[in-house]
Each structure stands twice: as structure tokens, then as C-alpha cells.
Protein backbone atom coordinates (compact mmCIF):
# COMPACT_ATOMS: atom_id res chain seq x y z
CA UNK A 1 -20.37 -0.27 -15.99
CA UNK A 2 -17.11 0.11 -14.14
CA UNK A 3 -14.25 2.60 -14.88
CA UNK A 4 -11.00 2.88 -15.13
CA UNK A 5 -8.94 6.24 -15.02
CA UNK A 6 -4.78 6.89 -15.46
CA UNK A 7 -3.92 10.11 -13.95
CA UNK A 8 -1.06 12.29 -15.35
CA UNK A 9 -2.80 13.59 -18.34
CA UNK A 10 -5.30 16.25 -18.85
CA UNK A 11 -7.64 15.38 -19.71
CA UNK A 12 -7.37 12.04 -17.95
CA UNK A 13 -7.76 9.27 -19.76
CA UNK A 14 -10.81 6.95 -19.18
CA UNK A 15 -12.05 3.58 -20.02
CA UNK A 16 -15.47 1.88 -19.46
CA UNK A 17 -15.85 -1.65 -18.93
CA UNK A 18 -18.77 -3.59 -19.32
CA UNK A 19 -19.13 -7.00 -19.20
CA UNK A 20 -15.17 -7.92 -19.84
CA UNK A 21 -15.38 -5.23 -23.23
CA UNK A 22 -13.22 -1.81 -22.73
CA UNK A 23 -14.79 1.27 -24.51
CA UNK A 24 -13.08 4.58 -25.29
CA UNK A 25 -13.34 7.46 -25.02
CA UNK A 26 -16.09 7.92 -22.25
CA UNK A 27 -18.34 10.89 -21.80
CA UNK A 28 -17.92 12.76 -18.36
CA UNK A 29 -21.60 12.39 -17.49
CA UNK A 30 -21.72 8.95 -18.25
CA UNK A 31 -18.39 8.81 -15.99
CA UNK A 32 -20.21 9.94 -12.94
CA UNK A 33 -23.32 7.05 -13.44
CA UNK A 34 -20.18 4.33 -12.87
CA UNK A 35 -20.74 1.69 -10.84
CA UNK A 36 -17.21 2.03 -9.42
CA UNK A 37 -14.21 3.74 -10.03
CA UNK A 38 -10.59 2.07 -10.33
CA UNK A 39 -8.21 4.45 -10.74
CA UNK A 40 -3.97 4.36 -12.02
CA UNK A 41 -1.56 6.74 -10.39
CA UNK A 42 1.83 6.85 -10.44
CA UNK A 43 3.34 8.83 -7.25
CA UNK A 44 7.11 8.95 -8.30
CA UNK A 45 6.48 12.86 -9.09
CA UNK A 46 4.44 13.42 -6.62
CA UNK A 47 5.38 16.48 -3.63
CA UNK A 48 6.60 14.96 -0.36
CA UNK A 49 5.83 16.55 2.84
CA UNK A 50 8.39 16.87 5.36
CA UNK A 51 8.97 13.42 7.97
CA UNK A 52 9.56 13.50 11.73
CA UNK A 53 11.14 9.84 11.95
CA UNK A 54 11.55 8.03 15.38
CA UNK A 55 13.87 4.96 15.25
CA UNK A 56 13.51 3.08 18.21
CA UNK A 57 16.66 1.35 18.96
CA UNK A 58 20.55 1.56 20.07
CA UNK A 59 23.01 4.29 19.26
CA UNK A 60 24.58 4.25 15.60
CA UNK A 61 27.48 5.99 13.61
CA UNK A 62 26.11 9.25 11.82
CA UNK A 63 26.23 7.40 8.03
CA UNK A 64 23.74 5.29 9.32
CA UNK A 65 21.06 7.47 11.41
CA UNK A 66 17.11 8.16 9.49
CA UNK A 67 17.09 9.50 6.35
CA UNK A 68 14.39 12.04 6.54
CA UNK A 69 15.16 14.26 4.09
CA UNK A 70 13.88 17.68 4.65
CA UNK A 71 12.04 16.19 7.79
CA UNK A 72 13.83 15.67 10.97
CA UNK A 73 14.53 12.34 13.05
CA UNK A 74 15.74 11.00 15.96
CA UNK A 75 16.77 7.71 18.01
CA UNK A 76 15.57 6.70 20.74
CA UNK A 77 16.43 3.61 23.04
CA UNK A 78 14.05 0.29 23.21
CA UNK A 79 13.65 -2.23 20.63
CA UNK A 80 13.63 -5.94 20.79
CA UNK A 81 15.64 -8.76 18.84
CA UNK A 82 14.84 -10.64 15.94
CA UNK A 83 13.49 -13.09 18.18
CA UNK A 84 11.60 -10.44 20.35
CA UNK A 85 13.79 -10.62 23.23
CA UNK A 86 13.55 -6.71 24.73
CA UNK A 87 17.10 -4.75 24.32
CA UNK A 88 16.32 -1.96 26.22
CA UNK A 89 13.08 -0.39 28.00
CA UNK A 90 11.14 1.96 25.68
CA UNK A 91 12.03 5.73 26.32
CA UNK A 92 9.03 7.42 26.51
CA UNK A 93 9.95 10.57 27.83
CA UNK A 94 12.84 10.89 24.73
CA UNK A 95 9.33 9.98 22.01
CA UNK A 96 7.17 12.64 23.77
CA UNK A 97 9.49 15.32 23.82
CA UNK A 98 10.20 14.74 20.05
CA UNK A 99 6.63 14.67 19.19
CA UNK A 100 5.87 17.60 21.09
CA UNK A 101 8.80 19.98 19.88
CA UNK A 102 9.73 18.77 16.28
CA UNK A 103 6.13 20.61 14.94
CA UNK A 104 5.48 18.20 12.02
CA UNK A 105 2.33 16.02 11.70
CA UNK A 106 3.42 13.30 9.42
CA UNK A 107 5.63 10.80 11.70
CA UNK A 108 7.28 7.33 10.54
CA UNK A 109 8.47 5.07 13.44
CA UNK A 110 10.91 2.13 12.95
CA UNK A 111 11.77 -0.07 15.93
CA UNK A 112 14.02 -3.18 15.72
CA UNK A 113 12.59 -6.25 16.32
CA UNK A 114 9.03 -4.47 14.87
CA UNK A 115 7.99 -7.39 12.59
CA UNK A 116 8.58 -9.91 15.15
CA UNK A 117 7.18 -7.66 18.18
CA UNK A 118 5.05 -4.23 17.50
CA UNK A 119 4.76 -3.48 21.13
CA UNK A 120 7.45 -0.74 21.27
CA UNK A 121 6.15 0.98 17.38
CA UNK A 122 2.12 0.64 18.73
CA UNK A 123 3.50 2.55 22.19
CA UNK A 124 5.98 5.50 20.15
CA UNK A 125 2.54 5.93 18.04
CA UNK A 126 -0.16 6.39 21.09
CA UNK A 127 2.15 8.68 22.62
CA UNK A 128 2.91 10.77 19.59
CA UNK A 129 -0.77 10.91 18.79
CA UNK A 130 -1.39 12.23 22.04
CA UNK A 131 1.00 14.83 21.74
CA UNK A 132 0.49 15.41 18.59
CA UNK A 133 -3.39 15.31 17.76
CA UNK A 134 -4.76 14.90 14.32
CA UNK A 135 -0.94 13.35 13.47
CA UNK A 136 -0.32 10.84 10.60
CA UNK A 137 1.53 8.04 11.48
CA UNK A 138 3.06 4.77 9.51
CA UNK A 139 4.33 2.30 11.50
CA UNK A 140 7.62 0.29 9.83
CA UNK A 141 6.22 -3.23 10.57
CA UNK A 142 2.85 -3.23 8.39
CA UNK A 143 5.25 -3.47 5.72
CA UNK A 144 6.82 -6.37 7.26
CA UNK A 145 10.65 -6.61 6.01
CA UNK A 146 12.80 -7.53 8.35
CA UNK A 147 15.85 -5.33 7.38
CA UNK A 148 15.41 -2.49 9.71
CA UNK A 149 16.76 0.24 7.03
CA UNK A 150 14.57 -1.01 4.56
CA UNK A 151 11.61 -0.68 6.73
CA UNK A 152 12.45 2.60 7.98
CA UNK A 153 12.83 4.14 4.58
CA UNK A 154 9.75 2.44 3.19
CA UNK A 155 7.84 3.76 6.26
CA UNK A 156 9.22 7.44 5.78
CA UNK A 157 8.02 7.59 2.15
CA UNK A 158 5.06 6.38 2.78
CA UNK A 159 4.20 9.26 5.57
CA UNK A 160 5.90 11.48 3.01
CA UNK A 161 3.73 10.59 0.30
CA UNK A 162 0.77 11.21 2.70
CA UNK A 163 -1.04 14.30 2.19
CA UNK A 164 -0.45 14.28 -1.83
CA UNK A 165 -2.08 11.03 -1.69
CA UNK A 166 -5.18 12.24 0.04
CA UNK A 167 -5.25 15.84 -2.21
CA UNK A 168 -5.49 13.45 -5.09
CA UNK A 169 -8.07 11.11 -3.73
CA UNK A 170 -10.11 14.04 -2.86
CA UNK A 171 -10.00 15.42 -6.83
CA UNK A 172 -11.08 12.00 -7.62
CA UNK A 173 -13.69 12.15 -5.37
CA UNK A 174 -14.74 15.53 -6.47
CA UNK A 175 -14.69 14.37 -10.09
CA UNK A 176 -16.82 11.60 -9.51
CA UNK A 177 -19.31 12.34 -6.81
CA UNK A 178 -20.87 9.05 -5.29
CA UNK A 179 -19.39 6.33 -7.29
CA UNK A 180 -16.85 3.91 -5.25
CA UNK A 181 -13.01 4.68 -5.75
CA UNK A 182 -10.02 2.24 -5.80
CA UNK A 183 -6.62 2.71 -6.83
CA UNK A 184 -4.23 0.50 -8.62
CA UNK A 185 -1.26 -0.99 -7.03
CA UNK A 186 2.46 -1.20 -7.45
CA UNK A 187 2.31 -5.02 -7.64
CA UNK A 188 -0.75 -5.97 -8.94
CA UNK A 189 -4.47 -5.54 -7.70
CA UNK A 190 -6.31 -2.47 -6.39
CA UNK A 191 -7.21 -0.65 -2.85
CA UNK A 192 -9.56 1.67 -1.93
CA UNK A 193 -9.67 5.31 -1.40
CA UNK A 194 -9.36 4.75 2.34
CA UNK A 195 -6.43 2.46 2.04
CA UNK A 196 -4.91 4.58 -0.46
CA UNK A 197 -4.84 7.95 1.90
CA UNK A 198 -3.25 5.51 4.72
CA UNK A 199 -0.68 3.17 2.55
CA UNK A 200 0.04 5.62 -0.31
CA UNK A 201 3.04 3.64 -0.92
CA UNK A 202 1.70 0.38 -2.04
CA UNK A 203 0.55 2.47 -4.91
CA UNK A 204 3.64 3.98 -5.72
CA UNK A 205 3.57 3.06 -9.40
CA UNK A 206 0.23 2.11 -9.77
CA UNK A 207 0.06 3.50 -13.53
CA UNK A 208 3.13 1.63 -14.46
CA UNK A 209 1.56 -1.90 -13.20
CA UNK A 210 -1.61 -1.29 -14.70
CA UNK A 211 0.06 -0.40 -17.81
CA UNK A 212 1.93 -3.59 -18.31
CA UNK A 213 -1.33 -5.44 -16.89
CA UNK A 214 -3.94 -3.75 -19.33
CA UNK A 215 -1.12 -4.40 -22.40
CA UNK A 216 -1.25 -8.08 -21.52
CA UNK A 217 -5.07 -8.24 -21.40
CA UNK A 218 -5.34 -6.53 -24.70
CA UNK A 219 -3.22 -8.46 -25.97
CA UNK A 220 -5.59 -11.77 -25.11
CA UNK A 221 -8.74 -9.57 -26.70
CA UNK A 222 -7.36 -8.92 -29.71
CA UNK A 223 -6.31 -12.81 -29.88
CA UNK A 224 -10.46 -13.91 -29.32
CA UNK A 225 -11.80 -10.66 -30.55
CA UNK A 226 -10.18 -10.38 -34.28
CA UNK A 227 -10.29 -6.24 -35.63
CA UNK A 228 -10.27 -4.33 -32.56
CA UNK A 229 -9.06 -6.38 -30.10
CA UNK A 230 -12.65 -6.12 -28.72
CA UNK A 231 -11.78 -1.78 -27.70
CA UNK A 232 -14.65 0.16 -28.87
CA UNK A 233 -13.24 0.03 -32.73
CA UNK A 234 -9.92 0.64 -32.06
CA UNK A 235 -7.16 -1.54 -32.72
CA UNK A 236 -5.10 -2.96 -30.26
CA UNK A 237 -2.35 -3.50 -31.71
CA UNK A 238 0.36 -1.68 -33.41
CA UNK A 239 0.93 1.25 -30.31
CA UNK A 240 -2.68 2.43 -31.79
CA UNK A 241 -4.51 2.47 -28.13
CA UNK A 242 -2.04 5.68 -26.11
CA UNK A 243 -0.97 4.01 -23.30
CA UNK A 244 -2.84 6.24 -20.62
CA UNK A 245 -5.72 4.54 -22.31
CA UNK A 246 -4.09 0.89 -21.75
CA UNK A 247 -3.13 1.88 -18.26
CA UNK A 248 -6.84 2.73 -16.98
CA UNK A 249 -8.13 0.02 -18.83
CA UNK A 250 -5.22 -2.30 -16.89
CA UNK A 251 -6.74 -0.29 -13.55
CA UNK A 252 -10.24 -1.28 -14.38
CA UNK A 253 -9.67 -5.13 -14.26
CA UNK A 254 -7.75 -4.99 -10.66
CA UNK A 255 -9.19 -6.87 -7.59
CA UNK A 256 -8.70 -5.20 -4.06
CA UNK A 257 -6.01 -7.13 -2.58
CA UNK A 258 -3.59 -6.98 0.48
CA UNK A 259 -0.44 -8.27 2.00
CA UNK A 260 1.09 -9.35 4.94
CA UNK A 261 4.77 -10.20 6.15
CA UNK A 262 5.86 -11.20 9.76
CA UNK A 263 8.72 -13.10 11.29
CA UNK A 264 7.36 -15.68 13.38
CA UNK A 265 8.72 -17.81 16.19
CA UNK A 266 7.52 -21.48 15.94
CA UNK A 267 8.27 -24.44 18.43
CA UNK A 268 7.00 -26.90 16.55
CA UNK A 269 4.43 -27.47 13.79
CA UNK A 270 1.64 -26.38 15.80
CA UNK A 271 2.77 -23.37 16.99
CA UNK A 272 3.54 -22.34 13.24
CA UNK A 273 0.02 -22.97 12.12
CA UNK A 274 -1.08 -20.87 14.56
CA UNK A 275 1.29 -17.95 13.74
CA UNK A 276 0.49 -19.36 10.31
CA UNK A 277 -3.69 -18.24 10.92
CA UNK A 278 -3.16 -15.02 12.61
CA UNK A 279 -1.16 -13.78 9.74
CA UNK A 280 -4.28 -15.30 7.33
CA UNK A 281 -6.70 -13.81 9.69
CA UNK A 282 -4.92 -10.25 9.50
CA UNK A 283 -4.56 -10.56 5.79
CA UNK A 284 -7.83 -11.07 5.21
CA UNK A 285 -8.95 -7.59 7.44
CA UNK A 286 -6.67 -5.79 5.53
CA UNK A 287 -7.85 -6.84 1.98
CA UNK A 288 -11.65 -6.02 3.47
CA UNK A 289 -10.10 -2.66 4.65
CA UNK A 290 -8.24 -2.41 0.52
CA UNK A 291 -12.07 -2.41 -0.60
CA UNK A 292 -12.97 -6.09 -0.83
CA UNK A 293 -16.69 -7.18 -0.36
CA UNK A 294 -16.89 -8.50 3.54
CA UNK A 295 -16.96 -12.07 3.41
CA UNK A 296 -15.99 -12.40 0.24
CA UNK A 297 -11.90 -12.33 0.82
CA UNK A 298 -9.89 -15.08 0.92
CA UNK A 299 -6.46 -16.23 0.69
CA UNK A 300 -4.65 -16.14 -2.80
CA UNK A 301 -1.13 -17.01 -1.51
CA UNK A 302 1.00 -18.45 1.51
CA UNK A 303 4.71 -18.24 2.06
CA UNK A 304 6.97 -19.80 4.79
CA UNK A 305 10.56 -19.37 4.48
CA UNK A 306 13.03 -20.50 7.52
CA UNK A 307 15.67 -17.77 7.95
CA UNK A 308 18.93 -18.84 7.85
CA UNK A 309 21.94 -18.00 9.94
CA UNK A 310 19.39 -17.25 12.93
CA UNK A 311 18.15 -19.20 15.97
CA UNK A 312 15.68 -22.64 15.05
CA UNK A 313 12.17 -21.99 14.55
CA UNK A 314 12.26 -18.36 12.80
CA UNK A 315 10.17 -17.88 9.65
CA UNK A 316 9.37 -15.31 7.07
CA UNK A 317 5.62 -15.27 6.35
CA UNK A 318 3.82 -13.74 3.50
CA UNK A 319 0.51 -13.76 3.24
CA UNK A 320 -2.00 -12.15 0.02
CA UNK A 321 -5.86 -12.07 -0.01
CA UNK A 322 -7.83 -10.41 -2.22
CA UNK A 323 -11.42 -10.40 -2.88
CA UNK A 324 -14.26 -8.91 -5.36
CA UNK A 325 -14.54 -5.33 -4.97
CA UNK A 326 -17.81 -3.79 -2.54
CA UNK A 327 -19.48 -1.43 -4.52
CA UNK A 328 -20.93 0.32 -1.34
């Protein structure tokens, strides 16, 4: 039996599956004797603790410096171009200064050039964490858009949303001692605890996606299961099922999945299928580190789009794997 829970309410709703058929409600004790845990969240209320941001890049108006909020941020030169070219060397002594004095432990970094070239991001975050030890730190390019303000504000929220993430994934771990945790995603799929505390932000609205995804799979039980809809006697449709019920039961049928975007510099066909299987490779490491059974990941979904308006031989790659879920 596998579970599915949608935070927000008290008590929280919760849904067992077993064998494809959704039952509700669920007894607590027989919630804790789950084979795994899937869990619906959504974040958008959620407290968010103060940033220290570190662009890494060239001087800009005011208008368009970090927005950190009630964190703090600064610029600092290096970066590299679109096509990885260096602009300026990485100032070190500007990062560890900031780390040192602006006495915050959640840190987003943004460099230009990042999702082409992580050198200068990977060096901002070894320095910070040894200034700064036992410091959270997201990195702009795992999300892997190449507008630099869109990375940078992705990557703030997502240290923002840090430590609420991990003060709910340790009530859900206190609620149910020993059984396997994963949380619905903003797109579609699921991640594990671990994944969740890192990349909070790829389950922004986890509650809302699983809502809309549990709907449509009620939808096809009631169509093969007649009275019902196949959900422990009640009926499916009509509004009958609340919708925090819908939303775990939409949690409980995700697959740990995970994503990755680059921009790639190809010379040729074979230089793009190599870019092409490092991206794969990396995809598939993350989806095993979202909760997916080891060996059991694979690729769901390639994309390779030429950017325009830029140099020959510059691509935006996408790449999703997902995988069944390891239960241990």
C-alpha cells in the first residue's frame, strides 16, 4: 500500500492506494505501515528566509541589481559569455568578504554565462562554504535558463524557500516514522525528501499539479469503474471527493522524475551527441538522486533547440528522466 498526503489541511488529507484503487479516509496507524509516502505541498504561503545573493558579472544600473528581498546581495566581477568565452577573472577576494560579513546562511549565486560554463558559480560556492560552514547554497545554472534574471530569481527563491522546506519534510518524517517520503512536483512527477530539502522550488505548487493530475485520473476510474469511480464508495463525480482528497490521491500516482537544461556548443553532429549524452547522463543522476530505483531511470524526453540571433552551433537542451520509485 502506498500513500498519498495534501498538506494545508488539518487534519491532512490522505489516500491509500493499492493496486491502482484509491481508498479514503485512511487510519493513522495503518498510515505509518505504508510502503511509501508521496506527499502534495503547495509552498506559495510558505515563510521565506532571508537571501545573501552573489551575481557574478559586470556592473549594472540600480533597477536592475538582485532582488533579494529582505536578504542582501551583491555583484561581483567574472562571468563568461553565452558561448563561455571568460569576461573578466573571478573576484574572489570581493565573494569571500561577502560571505564572511553579510551573516546569512542561505546564499543564491547567479553568474553569466552559468548554463554554458559553471566554473565561476562551482568556485563563488566552495569559497562561500568555506567561509561560511554549514551554508545553503543554490547555484542559478541547475535550473538551466539562459536568461540571467530569470535564473537569478529562480535561484533566490529557491534558497529562500529552504529551511521551510526542510521544517516540513521533517513533520512528515515525524508523522510517518520509517516509511519512504516523496513530494509532488510543480510540473508533474515526484522527488524525494532529500531532493525536496535541496530544490524546494521544483515543488513550488506541488498540491496544485497533483490536483489537476488526480482529477484527470478519477475521471478515467469512474469511466471503467461505474458507481464510485473505483474510490472506496465514494463518488467521483459531481465535486463529491474534497479536493485535498483528489490532490493526495494525484500525489500518490507520481513517478520520481528530474530535469535538465544546458546551452551547449556543438561543431558538428558529433560534438552535439556528445553534449547531447552528458546532459542524458546528468539527467539520469539527478532523477536517481529525486528518489528513482538505481538502474531503473531512463530517459522520458529530449529537446534540442538552435538559438537564434547567436553565434552557429548553440543549442538549448532539455533533458527529463524519471524512473519507478526505491522504496529503500
Amino acid at each position: 500500500m502506498i500513500l498519498g498526503v495534501a498538506l494545508g489541511e488539518s487534519p491532512p488529507p490522505m489516500v491509500a492506494v493499492s493496486d491502482g484503487t484509491p481508498t479514503w479516509p485512511v487510519p493513522r496507524t495503518a498510515a505509518r505501515t505504508a510502503e511509501r509516502a508521496f506527499v502534495a505541498v503547495d509552498l506559495s504561503g510558505a515563510p521565506l528566509a532571508a537571501v545573501a545573493a552573489v551575481r557574478v558579472g559586470g556592473p549594472c544600473p540600480e533597477v536592475l541589481r538582485p532582488a533579494a528581498g529582505p536578504g542582501v546581495a551583491t555583484i561581483v566581477r567574472g562571468g563568461h559569455s553565452v558561448t563561455g568565452r571568460p569576461l573578466a577573472p573571478l573576484d574572489t577576494e570581493a565573494v569571500r568578504r561577502f560571505a564572511g560579513t553579510c551573516g546569512l546562511m542561505d546564499f543564491a549565486v547567479t553568474a553569466t554565462g552559468s548554463p554554458m560554463l559553471t566554473d565561476h558559480e562551482l568556485a563563488v560556492a566552495a569559497i562561500i562554504a568555506a567561509e561560511v560552514p554549514g551554508a545553503r547554497i543554490t547555484l542559478s545554472y541547475e535550473f538551466g535558463h539562459p536568461g540571467l534574471r530569470e535564473r537569478e530569481t529562480e535561484a533566490i527563491r529557491n534558497a529562500a524557500l529552504g529551511p521551510a522546506a526542510g521544517r516540513i519534510a521533517d513533520e512528515v518524517a515525524g508523522e510517518l516514522p520509517g516509511v519512504p517520503v516523496y513530494f509532488a512536483r510543480s510540473d508533474s512527477g515526484v522527488v524525494s525528501a532529500h531532493y525536496f530539502r535541496r530544490y524546494p522550488l521544483a515543488c513550488d505548487l506541488g498540491a496544485t499539479a497533483s490536483l489537476a493530475h488526480g482529477r484527470a485520473a478519477l475521471e478515467r476510474l469512474r469511466s471503467c469503474g461505474g458507481p464510485g469511480g473505483g474510490f472506496g464508495g465514494v463518488e467521483s463525480g459531481g465535486g463529491e471527493v474534497p479536493d485535498g482528497v483528489v490532490a493526495a490521491y494525484g500525489a500518490a500516482l507520481g513517478r520520481p522524475r528530474a530535469q535538465v537544461e544546458r546551452i551547449v556548443q556543438a561543431r558538428g553532429r558529433a560534438e552535439l551527441d556528445r553534449a547531447l549524452q552528458d546532459a542524458r547522463d546528468e539527467a539520469l543522476t539527478r532523477a536517481v538522486s529525486a528518489g528513482a530505483a538505481p538502474g531503473a531511470a531512463t530517459i522520458t524526453e529530449t529537446t534540442v533547440n538552435p538559438l537564434s540571433y547567436l553565434p552557429d552551433g548553440l543549442y538549448r537542451v532539455r533533458v527529463t528522466a524519471d524512473g519507478r520509485p526505491w522504496a529503500g
